[in-house]
Protein backbone atom coordinates (compact mmCIF):
# COMPACT_ATOMS: atom_id res chain seq x y z
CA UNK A 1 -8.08 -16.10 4.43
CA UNK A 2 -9.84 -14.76 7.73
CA UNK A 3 -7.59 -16.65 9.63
CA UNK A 4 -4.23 -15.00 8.09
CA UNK A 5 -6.03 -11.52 8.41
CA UNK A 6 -6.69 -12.06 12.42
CA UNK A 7 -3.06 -12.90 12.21
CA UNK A 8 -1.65 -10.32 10.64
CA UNK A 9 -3.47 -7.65 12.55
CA UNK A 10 -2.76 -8.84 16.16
CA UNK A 11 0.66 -8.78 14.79
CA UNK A 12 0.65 -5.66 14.23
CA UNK A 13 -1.12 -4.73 17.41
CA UNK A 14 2.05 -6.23 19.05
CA UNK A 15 4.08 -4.24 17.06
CA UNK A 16 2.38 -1.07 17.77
CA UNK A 17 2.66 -1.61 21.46
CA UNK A 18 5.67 -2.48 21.83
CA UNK A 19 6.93 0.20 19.51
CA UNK A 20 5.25 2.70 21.90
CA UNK A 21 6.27 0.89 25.18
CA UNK A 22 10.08 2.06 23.47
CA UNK A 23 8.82 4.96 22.68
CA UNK A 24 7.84 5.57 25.99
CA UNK A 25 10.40 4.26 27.54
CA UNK A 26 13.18 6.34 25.42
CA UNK A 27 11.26 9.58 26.50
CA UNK A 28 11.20 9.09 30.10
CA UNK A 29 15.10 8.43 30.02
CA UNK A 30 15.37 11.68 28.17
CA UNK A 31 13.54 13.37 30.39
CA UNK A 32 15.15 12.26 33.83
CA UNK A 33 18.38 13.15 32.21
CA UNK A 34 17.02 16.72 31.60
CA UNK A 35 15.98 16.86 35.50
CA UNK A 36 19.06 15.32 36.86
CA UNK A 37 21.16 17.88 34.65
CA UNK A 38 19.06 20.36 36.23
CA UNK A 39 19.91 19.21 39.35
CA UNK A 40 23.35 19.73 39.39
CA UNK A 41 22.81 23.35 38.61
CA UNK A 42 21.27 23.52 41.92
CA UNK A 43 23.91 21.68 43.73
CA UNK A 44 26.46 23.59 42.89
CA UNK A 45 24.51 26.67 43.94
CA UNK A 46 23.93 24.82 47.02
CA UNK A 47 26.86 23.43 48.22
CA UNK A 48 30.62 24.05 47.95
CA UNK A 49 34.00 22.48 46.80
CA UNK A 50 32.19 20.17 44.85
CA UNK A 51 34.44 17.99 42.51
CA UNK A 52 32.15 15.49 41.59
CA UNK A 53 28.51 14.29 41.84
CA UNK A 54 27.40 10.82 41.01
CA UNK A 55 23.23 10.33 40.86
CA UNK A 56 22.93 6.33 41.79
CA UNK A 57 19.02 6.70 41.23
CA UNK A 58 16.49 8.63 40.53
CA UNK A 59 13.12 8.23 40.66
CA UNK A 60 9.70 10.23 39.85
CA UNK A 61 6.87 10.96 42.66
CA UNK A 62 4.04 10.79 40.65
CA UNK A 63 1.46 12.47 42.60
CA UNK A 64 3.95 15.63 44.23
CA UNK A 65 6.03 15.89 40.62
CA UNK A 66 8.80 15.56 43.21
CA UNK A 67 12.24 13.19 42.11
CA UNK A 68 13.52 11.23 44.88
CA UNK A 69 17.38 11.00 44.06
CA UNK A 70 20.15 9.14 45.80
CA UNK A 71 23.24 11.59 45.49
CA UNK A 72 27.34 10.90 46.07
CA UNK A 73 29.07 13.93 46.17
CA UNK A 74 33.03 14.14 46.11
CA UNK A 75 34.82 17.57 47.42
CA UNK A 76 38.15 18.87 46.36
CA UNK A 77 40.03 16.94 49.19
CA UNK A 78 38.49 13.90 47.62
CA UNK A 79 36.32 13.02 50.26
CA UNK A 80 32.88 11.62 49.69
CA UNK A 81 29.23 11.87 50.99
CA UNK A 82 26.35 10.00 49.92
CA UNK A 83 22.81 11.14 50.74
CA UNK A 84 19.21 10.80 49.43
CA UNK A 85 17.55 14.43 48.45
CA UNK A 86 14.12 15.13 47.31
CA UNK A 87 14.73 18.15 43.77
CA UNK A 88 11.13 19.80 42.80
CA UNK A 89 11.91 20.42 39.06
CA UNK A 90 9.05 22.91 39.09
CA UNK A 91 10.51 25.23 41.21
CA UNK A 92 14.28 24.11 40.59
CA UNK A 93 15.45 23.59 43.75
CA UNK A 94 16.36 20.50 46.55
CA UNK A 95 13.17 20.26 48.92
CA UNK A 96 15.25 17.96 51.54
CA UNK A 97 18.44 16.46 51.58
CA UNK A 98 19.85 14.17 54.73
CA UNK A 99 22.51 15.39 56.44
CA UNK A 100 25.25 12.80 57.30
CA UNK A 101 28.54 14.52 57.11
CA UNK A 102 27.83 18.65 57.43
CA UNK A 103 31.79 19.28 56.64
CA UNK A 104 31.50 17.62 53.55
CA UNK A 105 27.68 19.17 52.97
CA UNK A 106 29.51 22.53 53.52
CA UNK A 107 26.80 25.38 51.93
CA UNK A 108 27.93 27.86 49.48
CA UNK A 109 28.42 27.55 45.65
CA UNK A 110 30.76 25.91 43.68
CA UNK A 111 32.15 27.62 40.79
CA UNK A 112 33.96 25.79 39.27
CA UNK A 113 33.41 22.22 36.65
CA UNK A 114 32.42 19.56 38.26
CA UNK A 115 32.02 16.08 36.99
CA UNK A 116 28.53 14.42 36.98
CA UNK A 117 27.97 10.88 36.88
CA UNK A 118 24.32 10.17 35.91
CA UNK A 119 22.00 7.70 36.81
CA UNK A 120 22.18 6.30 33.45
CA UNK A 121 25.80 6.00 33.33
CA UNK A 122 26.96 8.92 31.19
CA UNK A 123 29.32 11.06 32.18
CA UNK A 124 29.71 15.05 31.95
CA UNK A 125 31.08 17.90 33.15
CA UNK A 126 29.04 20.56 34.02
């Protein structure tokens, strides 16, 4: 009888950490959706002609709150950049960006939809 009680308990341990390792997990992915939404707000603030932006990753700095976000951006010609950027989700806006093409990284605002691409595969338009 002690034996199936052990049992049954580290069971349910098992269960109750992995539940919360889902749990977890499913809140995080919520989360860097919210930021990356967030981000394109900013992009098209920041730059202009934007068609679409695709996130390829993103990942949390845990000690600056900082995201670290690798970032393909297609203009209305249909040419592409891809660049790395830095977005402090705090104070909504892109710390640093590389520069690798400053025609296509033209500043100014876009105002019109763009589609986004996230990290997580869905797809919007914004």
């Amino acid at each position: 009888m002690l034996i199936k009680r052990k049992d049954i308990i580290v069971v349910l341990l098992v269960g109750l950490l992995i539940g919360g390792k889902i749990t977890m997990d499913k809140w995080r992915d919520k989360e860097l959706l919210i930021v990356e939404k967030q981000l394109v707000q900013v992009l098209k603030n920041t730059f202009a002609d934007i068609q679409t932006i695709k996130i390829d990753k993103c990942d949390q700095n845990d000690v600056t709150g900082s995201y670290g976000m690798n970032v393909t951006m297609t203009n209305v010609e249909g040419k592409t950049v891809s660049f790395f950027l830095t977005f402090w989700k705090n104070d909504n806006e892109v710390g640093t960006y590389t520069i690798t093409n400053e025609q296509l990284q033209k500043e100014g605002k876009t105002k019109t939809s763009v589609k986004v691409i996230y990290s997580n595969g869905l797809e919007d338009e914004q």
